[in-house]
N, C-alpha and C. Protein backbone atom coordinates (compact mmCIF):
# COMPACT_ATOMS: atom_id res chain seq x y z
N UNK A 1 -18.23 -1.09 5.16
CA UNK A 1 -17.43 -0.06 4.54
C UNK A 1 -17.82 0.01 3.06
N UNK A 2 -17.87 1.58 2.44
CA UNK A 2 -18.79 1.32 1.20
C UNK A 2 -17.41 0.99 -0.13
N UNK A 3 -17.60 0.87 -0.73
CA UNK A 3 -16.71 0.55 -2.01
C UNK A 3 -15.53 1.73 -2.16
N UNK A 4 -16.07 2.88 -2.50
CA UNK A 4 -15.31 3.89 -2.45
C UNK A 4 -14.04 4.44 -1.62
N UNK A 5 -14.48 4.28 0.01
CA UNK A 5 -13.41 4.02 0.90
C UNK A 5 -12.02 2.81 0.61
N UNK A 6 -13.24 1.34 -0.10
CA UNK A 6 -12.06 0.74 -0.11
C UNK A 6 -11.18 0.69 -1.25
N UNK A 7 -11.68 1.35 -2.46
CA UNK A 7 -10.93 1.68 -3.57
C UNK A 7 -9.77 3.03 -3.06
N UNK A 8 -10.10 4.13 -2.24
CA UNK A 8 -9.25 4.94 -1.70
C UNK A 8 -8.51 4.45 -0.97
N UNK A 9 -8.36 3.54 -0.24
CA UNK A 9 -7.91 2.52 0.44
C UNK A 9 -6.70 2.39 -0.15
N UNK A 10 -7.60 1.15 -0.93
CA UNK A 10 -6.34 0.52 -2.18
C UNK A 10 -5.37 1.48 -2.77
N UNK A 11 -5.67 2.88 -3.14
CA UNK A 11 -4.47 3.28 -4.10
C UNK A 11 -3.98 3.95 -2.60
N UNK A 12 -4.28 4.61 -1.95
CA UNK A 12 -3.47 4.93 -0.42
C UNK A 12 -2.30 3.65 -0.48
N UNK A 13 -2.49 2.39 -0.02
CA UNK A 13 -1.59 1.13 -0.13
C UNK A 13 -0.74 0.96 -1.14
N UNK A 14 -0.86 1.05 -2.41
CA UNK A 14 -0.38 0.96 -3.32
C UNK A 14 0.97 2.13 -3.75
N UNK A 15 1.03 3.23 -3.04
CA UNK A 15 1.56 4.26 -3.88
C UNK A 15 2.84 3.58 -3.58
N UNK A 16 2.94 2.72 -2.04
CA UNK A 16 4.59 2.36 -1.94
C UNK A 16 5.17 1.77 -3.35
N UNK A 17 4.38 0.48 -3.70
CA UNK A 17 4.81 -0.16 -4.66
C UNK A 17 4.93 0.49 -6.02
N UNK A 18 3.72 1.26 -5.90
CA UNK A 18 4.04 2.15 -6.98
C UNK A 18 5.18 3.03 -6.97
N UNK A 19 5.72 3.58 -6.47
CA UNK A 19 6.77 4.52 -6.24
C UNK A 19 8.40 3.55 -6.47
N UNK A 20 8.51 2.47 -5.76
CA UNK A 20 9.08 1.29 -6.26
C UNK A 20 8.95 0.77 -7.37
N UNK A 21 8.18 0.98 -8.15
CA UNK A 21 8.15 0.48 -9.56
C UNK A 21 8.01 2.01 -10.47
N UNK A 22 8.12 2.68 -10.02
CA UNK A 22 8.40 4.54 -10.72
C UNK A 22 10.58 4.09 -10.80
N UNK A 23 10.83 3.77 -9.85
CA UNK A 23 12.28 3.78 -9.46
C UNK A 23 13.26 3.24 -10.43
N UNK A 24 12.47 1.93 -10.40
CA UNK A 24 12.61 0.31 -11.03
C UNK A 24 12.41 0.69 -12.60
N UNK A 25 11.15 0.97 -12.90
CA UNK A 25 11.37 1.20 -14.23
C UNK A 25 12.13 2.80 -14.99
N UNK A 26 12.54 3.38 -13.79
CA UNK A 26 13.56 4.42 -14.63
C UNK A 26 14.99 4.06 -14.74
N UNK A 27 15.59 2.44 -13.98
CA UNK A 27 16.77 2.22 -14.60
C UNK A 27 16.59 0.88 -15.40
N UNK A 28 15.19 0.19 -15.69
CA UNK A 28 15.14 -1.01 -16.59
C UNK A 28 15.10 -0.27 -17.89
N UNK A 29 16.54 -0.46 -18.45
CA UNK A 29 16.34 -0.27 -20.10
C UNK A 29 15.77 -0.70 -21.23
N UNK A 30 15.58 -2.51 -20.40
CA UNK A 30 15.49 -3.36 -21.77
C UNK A 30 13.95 -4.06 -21.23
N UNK A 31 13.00 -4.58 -21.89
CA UNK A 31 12.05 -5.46 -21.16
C UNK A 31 11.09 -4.78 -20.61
N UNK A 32 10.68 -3.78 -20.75
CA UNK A 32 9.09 -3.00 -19.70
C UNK A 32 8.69 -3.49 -19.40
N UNK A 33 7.86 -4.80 -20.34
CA UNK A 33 6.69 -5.31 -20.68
C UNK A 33 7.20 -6.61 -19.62
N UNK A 34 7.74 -7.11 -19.67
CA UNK A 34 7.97 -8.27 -18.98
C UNK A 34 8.34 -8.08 -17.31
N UNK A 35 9.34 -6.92 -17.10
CA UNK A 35 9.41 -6.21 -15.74
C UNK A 35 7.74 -5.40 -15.24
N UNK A 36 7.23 -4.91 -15.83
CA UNK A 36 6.06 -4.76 -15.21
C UNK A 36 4.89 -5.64 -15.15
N UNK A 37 4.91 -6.67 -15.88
CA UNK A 37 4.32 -7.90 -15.87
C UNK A 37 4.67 -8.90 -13.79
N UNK A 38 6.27 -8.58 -14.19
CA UNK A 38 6.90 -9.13 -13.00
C UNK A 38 6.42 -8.53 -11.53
N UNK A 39 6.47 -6.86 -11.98
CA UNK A 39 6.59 -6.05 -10.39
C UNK A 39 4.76 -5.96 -10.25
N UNK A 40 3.88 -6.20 -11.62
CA UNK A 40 2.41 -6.30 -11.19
C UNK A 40 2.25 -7.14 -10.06
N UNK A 41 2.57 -8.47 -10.68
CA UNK A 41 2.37 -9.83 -9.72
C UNK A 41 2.78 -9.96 -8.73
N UNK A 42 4.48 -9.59 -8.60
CA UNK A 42 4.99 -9.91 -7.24
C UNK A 42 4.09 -8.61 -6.25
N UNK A 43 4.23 -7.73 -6.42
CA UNK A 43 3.49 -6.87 -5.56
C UNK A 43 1.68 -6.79 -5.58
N UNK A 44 1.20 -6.92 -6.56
CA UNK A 44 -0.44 -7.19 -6.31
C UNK A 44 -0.45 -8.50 -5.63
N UNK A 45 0.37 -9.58 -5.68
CA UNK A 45 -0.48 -10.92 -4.84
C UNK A 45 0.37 -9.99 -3.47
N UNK A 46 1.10 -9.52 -2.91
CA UNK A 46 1.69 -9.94 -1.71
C UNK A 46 0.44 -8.78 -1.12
N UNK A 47 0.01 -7.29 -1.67
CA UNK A 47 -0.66 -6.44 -1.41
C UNK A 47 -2.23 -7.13 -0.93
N UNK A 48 -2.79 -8.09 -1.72
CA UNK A 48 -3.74 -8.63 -1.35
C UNK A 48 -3.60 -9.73 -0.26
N UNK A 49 -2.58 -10.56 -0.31
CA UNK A 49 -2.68 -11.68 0.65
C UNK A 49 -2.26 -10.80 2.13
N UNK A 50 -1.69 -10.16 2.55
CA UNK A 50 -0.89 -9.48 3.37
C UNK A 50 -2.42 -8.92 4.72
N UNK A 51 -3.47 -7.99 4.00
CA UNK A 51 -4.56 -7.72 4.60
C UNK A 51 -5.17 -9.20 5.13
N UNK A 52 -5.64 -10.04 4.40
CA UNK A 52 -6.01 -11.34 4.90
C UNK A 52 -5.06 -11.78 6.05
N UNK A 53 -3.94 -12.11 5.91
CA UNK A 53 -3.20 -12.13 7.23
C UNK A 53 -3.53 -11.73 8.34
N UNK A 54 -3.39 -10.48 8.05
CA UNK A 54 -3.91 -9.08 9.24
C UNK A 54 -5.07 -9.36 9.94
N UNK A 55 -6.18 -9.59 8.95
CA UNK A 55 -7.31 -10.04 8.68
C UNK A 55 -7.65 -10.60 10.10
N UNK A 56 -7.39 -12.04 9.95
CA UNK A 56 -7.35 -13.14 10.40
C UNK A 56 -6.52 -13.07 11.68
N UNK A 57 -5.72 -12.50 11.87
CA UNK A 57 -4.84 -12.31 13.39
C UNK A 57 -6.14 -11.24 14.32
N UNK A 58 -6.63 -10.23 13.40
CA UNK A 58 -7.51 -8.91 13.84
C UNK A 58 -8.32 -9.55 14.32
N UNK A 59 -9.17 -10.73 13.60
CA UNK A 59 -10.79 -11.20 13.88
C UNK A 59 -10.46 -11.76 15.62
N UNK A 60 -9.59 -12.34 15.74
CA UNK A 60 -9.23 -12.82 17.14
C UNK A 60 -9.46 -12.00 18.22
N UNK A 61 -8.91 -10.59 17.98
CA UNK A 61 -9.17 -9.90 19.16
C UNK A 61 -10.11 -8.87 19.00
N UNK A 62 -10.76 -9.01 18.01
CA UNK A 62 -11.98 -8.06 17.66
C UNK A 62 -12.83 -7.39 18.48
N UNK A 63 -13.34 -8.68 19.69
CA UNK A 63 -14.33 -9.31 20.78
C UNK A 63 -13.87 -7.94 21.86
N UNK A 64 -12.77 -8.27 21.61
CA UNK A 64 -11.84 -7.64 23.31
C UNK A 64 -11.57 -6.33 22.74
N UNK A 65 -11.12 -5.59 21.67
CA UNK A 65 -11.32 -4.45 21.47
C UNK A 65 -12.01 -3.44 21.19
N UNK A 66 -13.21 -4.21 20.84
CA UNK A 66 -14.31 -3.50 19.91
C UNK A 66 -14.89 -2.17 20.50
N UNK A 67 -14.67 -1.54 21.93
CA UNK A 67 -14.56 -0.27 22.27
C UNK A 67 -13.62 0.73 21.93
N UNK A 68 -12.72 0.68 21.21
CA UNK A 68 -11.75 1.27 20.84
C UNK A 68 -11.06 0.96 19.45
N UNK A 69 -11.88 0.37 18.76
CA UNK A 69 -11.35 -0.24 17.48
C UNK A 69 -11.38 1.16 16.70
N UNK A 70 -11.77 2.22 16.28
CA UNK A 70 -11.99 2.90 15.66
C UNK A 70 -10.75 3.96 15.90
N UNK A 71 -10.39 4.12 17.23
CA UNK A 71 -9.16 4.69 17.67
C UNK A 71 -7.79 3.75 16.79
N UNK A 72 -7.56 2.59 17.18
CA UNK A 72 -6.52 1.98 16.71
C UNK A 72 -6.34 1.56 15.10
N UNK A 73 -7.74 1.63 14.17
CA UNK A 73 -7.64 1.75 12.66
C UNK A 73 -7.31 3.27 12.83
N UNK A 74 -8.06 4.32 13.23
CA UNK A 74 -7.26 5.84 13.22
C UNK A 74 -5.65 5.34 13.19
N UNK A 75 -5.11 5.08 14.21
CA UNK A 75 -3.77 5.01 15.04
C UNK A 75 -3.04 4.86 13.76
N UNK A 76 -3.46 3.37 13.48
CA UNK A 76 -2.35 2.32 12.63
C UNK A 76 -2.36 3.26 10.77
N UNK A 77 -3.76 3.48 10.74
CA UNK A 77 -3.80 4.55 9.32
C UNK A 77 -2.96 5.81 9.47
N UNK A 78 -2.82 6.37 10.34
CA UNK A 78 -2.27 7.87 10.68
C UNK A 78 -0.69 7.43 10.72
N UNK A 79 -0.53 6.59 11.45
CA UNK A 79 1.32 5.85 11.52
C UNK A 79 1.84 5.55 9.69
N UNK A 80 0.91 5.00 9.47
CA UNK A 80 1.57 4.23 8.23
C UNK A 80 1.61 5.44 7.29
N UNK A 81 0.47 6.16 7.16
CA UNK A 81 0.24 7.48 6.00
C UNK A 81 1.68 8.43 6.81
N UNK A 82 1.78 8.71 7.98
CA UNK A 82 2.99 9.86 8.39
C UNK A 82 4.51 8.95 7.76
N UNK A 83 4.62 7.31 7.87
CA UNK A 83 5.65 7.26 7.70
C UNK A 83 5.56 7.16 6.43
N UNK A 84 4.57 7.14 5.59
CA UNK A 84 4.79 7.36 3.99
C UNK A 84 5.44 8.55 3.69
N UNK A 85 5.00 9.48 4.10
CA UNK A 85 5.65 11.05 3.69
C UNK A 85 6.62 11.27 4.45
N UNK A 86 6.80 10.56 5.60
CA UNK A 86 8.39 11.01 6.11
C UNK A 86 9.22 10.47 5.10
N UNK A 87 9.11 9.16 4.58
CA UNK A 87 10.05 8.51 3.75
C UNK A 87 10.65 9.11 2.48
N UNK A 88 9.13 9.73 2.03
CA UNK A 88 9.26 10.57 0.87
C UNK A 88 10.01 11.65 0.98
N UNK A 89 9.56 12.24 2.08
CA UNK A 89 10.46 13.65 1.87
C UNK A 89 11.96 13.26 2.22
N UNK A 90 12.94 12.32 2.62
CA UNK A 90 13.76 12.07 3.67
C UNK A 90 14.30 11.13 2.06
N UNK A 91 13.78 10.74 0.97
CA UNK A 91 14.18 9.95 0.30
C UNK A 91 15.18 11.08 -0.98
N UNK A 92 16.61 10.44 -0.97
CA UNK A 92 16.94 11.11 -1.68
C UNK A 92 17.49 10.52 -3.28
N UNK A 93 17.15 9.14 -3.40
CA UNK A 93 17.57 8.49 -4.46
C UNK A 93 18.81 7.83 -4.56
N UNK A 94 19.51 8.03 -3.71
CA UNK A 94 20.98 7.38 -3.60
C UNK A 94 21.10 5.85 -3.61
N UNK A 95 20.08 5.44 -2.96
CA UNK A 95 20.27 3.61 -2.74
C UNK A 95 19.12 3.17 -4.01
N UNK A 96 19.39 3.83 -4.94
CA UNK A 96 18.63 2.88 -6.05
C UNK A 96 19.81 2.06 -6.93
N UNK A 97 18.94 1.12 -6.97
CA UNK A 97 20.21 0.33 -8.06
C UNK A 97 19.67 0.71 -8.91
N UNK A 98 21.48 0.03 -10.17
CA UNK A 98 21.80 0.21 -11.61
C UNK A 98 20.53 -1.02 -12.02
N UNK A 99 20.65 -1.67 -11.30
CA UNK A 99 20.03 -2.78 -12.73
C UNK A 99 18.46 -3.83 -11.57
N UNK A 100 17.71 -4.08 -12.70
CA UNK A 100 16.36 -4.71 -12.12
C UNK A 100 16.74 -5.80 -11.30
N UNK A 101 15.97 -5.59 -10.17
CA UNK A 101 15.63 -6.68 -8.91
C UNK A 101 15.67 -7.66 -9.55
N UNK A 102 16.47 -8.90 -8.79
CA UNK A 102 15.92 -9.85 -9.07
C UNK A 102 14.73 -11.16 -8.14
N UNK A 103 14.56 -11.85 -8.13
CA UNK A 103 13.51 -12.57 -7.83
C UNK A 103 13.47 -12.58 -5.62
N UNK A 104 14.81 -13.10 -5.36
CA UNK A 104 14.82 -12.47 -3.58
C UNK A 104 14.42 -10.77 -3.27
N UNK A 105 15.28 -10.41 -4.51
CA UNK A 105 14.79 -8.51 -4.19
C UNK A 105 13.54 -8.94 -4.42
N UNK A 106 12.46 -8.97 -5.44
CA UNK A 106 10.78 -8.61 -5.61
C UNK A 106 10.88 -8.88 -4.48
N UNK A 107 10.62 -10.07 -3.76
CA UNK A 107 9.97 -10.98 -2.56
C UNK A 107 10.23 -10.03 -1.64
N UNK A 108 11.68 -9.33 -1.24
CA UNK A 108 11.77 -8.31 -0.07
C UNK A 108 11.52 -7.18 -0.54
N UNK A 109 11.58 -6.33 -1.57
CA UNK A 109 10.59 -4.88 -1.05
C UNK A 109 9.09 -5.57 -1.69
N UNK A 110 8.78 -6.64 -2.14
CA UNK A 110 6.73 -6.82 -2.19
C UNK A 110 6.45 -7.28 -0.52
N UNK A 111 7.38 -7.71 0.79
CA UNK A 111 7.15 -7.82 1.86
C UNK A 111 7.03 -6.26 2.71
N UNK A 112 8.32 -5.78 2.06
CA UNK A 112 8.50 -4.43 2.65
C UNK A 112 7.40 -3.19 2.17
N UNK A 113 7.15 -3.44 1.07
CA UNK A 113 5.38 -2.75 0.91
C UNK A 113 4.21 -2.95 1.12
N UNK A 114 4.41 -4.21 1.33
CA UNK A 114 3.12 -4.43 1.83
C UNK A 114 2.78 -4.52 3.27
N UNK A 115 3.61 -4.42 4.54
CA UNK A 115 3.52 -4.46 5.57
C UNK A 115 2.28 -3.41 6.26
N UNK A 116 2.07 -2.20 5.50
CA UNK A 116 1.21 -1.22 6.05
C UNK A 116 -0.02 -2.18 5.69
N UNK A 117 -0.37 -2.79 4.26
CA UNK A 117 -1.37 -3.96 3.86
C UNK A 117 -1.57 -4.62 5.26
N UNK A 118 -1.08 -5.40 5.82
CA UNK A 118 -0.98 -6.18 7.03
C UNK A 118 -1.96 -5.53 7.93
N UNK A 119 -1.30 -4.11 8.46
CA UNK A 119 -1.98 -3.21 9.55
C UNK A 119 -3.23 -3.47 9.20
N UNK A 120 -3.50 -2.70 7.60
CA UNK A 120 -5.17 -2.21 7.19
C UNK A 120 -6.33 -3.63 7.43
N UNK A 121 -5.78 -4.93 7.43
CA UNK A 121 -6.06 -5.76 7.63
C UNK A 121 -6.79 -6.11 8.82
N UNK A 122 -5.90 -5.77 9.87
CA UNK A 122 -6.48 -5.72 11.48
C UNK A 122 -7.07 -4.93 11.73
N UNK A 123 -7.32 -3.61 11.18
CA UNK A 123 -7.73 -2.46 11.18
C UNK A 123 -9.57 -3.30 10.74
N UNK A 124 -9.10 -3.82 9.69
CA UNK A 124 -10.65 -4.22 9.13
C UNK A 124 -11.29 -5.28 9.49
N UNK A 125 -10.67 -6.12 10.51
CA UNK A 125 -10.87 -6.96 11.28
C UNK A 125 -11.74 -6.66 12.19
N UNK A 126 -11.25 -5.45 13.58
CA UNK A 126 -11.52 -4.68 14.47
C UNK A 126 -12.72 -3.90 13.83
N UNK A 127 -12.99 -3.35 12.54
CA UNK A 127 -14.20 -2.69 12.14
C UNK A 127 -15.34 -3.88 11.76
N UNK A 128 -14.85 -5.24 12.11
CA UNK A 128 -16.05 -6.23 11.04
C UNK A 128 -16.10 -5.95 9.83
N UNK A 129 -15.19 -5.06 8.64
CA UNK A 129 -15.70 -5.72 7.72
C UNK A 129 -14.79 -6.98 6.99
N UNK A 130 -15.96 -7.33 6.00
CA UNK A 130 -15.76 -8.64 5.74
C UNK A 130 -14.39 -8.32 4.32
N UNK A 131 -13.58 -9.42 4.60
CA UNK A 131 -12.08 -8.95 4.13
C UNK A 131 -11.54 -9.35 2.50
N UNK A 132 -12.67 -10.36 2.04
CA UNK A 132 -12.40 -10.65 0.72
C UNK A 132 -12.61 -9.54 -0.89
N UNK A 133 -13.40 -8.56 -0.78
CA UNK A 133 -13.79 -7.34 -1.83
C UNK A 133 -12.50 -6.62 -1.50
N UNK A 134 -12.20 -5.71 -0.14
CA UNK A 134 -11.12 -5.51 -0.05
C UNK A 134 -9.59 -6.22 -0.72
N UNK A 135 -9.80 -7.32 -0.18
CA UNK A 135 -8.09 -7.39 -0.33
C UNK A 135 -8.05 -7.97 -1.76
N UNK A 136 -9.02 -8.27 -2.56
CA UNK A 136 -8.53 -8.49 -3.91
C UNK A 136 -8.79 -6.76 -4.58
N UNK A 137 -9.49 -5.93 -4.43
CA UNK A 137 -9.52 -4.58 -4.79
C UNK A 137 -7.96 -4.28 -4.67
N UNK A 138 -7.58 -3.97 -3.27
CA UNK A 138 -6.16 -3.61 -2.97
C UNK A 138 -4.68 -4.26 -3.87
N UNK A 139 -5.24 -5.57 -3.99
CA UNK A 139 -4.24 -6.19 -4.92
C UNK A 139 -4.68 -5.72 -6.09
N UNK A 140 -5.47 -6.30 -6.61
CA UNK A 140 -5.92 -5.84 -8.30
C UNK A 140 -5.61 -4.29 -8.66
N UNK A 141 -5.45 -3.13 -7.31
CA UNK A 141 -5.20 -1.98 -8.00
C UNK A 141 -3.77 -1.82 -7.40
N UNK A 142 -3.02 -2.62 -6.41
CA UNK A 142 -2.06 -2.37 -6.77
C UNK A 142 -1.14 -3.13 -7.84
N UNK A 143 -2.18 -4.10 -8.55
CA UNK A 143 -1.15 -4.32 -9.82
C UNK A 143 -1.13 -3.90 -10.56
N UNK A 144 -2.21 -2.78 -11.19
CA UNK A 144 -2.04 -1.89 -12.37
C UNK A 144 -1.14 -0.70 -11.80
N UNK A 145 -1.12 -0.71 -10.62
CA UNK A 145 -0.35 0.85 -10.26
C UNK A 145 0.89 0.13 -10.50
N UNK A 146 1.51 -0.57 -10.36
CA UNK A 146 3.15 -1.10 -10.26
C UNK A 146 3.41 -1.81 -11.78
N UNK A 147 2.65 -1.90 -12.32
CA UNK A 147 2.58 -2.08 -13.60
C UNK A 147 3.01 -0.93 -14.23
N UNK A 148 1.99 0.23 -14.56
CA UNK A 148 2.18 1.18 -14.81
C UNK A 148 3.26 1.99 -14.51
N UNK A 149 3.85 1.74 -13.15
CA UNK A 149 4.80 2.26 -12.46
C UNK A 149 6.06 2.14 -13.36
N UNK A 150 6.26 1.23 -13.71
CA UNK A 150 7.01 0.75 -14.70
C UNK A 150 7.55 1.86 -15.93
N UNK A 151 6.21 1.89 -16.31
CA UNK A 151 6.14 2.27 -17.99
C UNK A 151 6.56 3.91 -17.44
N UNK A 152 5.97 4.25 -16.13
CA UNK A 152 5.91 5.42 -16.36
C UNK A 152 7.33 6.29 -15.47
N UNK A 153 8.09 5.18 -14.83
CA UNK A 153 9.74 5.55 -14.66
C UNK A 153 10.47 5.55 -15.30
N UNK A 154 10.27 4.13 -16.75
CA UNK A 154 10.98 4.71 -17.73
C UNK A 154 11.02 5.85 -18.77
N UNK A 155 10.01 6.33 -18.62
CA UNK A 155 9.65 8.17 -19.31
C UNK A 155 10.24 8.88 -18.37
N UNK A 156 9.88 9.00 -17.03
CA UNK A 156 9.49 10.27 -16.33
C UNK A 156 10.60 10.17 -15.19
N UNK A 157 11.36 8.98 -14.84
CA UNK A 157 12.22 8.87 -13.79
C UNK A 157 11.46 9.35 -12.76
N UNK A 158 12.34 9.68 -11.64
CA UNK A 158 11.98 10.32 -9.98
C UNK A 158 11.52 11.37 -9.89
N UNK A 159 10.81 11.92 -11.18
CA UNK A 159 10.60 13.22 -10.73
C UNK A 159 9.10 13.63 -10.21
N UNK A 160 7.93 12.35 -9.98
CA UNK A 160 6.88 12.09 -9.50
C UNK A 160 6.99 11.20 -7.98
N UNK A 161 8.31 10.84 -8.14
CA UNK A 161 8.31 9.44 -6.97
C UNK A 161 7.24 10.28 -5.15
N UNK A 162 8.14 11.18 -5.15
CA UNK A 162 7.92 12.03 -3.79
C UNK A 162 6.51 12.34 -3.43
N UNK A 163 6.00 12.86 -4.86
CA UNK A 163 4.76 13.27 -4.40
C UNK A 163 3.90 12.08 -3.94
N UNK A 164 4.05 11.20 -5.04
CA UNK A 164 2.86 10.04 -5.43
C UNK A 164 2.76 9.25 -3.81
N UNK A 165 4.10 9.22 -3.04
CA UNK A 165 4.41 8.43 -1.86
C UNK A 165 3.20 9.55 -1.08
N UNK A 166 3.89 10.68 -0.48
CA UNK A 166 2.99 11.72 0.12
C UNK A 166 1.64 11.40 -0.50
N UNK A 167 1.22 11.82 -1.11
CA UNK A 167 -0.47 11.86 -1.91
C UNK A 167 -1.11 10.51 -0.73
N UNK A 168 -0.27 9.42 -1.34
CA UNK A 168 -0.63 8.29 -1.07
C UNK A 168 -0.65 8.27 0.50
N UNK A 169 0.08 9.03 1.22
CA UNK A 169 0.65 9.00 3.18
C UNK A 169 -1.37 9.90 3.01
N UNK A 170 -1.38 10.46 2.45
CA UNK A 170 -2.14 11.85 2.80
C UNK A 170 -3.60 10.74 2.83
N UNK A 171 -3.59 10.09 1.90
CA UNK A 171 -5.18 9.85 1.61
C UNK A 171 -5.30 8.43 2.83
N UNK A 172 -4.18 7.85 3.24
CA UNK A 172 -4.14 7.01 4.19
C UNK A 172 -4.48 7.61 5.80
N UNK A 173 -4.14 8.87 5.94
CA UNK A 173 -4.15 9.77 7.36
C UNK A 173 -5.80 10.12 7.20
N UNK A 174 -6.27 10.68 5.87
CA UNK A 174 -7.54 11.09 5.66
C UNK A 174 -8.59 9.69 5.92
N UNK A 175 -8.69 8.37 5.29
CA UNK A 175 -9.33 7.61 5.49
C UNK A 175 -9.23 7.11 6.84
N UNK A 176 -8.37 7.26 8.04
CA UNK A 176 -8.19 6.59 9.28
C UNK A 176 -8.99 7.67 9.84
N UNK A 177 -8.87 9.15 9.58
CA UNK A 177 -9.65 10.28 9.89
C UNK A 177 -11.11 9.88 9.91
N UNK A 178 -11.54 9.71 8.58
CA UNK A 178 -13.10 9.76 8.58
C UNK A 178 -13.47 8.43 8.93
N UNK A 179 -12.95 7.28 9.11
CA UNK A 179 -13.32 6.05 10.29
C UNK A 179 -12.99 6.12 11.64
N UNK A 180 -12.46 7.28 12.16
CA UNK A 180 -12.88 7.50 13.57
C UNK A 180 -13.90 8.69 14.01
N UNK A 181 -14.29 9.92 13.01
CA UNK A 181 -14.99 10.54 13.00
C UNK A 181 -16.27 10.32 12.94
N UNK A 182 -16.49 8.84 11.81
CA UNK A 182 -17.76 8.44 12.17
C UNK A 182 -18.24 7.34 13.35
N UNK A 183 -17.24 7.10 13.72
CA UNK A 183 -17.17 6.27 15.02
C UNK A 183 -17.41 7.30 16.39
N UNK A 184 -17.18 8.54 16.17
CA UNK A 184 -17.06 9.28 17.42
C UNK A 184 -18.64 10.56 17.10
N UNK A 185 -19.37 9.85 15.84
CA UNK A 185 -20.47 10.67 15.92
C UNK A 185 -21.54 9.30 16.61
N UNK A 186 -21.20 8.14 16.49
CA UNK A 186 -22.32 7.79 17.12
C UNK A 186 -22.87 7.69 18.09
């Protein structure tokens, strides 16, 4: 898989956390710098370790699927990108809290975002490629995105959250697209 895919990849994965840290930093008043320091880390390590997981469960049945692997990275990319934009559009802001996560919250929504991470994992398992460029790419860019996410909810609030989720569903449906398209030209 060439670099490019997996940098599109990565911010596809990322928009959850990002959008979670768009949220997060439009009700942190005090501290940016230290809350996006926080939501970088907790969500870039779980974004990177999460694919390795996947990874490593995928390589197992690689053997036994490998006629149809290109269908089920389609499958699992097309599921995760539709339920990104269902979420988005269906999200209306009501269950945000007043005040910053604390340390059990990071741990459960950096589990709860990164779970599609997991899929892309087996996904890249089932394709052979090799899983270490990936999953530190995916982490490393989703820690500047949730970083940033930060800085840029406390300016801009929710009024980017929707799209950035969608964008992000869109380019996840598109990359599962063109890894079964080139699977179904050979």
């Amino acid at each position: 898989m060439d670099f490019l895919k997996i940098i599109l990849i990565a911010f596809g994965l990322a928009m959850d956390a990002f959008a979670v840290s768009v949220a997060n930093g439009f009700i942190i008043r005090k501290g940016h710098l230290a809350a996006a320091i926080k939501f970088g880390l907790f969500f870039g390590f779980f974004q990177m370790f999460m694919p390795l997981l996947g990874w490593a469960g995928g390589v197992r049945l690689r053997e036994v699927l490998q006629s149809v692997d290109h269908w089920i990275a389609f499958g699992i990319l097309a599921f995760i990108g539709g339920k990104m934009i269902l979420e988005a559009l269906s999200f209306d802001g009501s269950d945000t809290e007043r005040t910053a996560p604390g340390f059990a919250m990071l741990i459960t929504l950096s589990v709860a975002t990164s779970i599609d991470a997991l899929a892309v994992g087996v996904s890249f398992a089932f394709l052979g490629v090799a899983i270490m460029v990936p999953a530190v790419t995916i982490g490393a860019v989703t820690f500047a995105a949730s970083f940033a996410g930060v800085f840029i909810g406390s300016r801009f609030g929710h009024f980017f959250e929707k799209k950035i989720e969608c964008a992000g569903g869109l380019v996840l449906i598109g990359i599962g697209t063109m890894i079964l398209l080139e699977h179904l030209r050979v």
